[in-house]
Protein backbone atom coordinates (compact mmCIF):
# COMPACT_ATOMS: atom_id res chain seq x y z
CA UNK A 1 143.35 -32.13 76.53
CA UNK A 2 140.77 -32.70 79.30
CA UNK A 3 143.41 -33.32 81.51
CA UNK A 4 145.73 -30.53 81.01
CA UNK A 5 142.48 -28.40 81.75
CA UNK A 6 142.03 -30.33 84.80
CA UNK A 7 145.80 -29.78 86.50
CA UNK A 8 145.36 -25.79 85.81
CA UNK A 9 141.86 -25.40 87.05
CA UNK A 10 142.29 -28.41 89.68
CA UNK A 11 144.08 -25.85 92.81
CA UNK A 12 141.20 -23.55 92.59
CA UNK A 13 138.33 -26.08 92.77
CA UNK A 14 139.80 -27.72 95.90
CA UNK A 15 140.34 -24.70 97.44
CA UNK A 16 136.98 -23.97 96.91
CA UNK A 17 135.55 -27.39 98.25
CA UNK A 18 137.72 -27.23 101.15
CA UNK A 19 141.65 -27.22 100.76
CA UNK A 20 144.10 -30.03 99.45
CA UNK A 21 143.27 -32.91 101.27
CA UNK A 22 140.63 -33.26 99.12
CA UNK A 23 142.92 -32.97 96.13
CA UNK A 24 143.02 -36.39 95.35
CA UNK A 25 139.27 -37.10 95.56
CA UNK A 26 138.53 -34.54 93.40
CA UNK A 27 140.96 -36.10 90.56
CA UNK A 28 139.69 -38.84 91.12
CA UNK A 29 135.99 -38.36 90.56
CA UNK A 30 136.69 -36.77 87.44
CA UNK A 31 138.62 -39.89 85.88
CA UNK A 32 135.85 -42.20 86.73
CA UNK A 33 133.26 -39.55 85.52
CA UNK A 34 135.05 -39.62 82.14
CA UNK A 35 135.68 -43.56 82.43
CA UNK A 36 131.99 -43.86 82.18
CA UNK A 37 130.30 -41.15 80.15
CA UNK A 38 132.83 -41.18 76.72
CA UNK A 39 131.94 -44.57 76.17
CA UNK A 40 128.23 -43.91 77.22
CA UNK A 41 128.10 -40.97 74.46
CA UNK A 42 129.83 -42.58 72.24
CA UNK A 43 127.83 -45.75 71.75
CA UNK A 44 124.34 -42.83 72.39
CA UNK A 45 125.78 -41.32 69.24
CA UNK A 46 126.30 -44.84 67.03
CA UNK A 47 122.84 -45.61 68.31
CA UNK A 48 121.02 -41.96 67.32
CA UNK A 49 123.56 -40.37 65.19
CA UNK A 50 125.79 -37.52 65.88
CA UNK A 51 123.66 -34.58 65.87
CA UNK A 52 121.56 -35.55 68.22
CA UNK A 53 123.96 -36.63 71.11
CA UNK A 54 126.45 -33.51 70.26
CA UNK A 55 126.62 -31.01 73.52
C-alpha cells in the first residue's frame, strides 16, 4: 500500500526537490528507509509491546 502511495505522490515531490533526474534517488531513499525502520519497529514493539511503539 505504501508503495502505491508513493508512485501517485512521487511526480510532485521531485518536482518539488528539483525535477526528474532526481526521480530515481528519491525512490530509492524511500525503499531503504522502509528496509530499515519496519524491522526496527517491529522487533521495538516485541521488545515493549504494541502500544507503546504504535505512531
Amino acid at each position: 500500500m505504501m508503495m502505491t502511495v508513493l508512485a501517485s505522490i512521487l511526480p510532485v515531490i521531485t518536482a518539488e526537490i528539483g525535477g526528474q533526474h532526481v526521480y530515481a534517488w528519491v525512490f530509492s531513499s524511500f525503499l531503504i528507509i522502509s528496509t530499515v525502520t519496519i524491522p526496527l519497529f517491529a522487533k521495538l514493539s516485541d521488545a515493549y509491546g504494541i502500544g507503546l511503539i504504535r505512531l
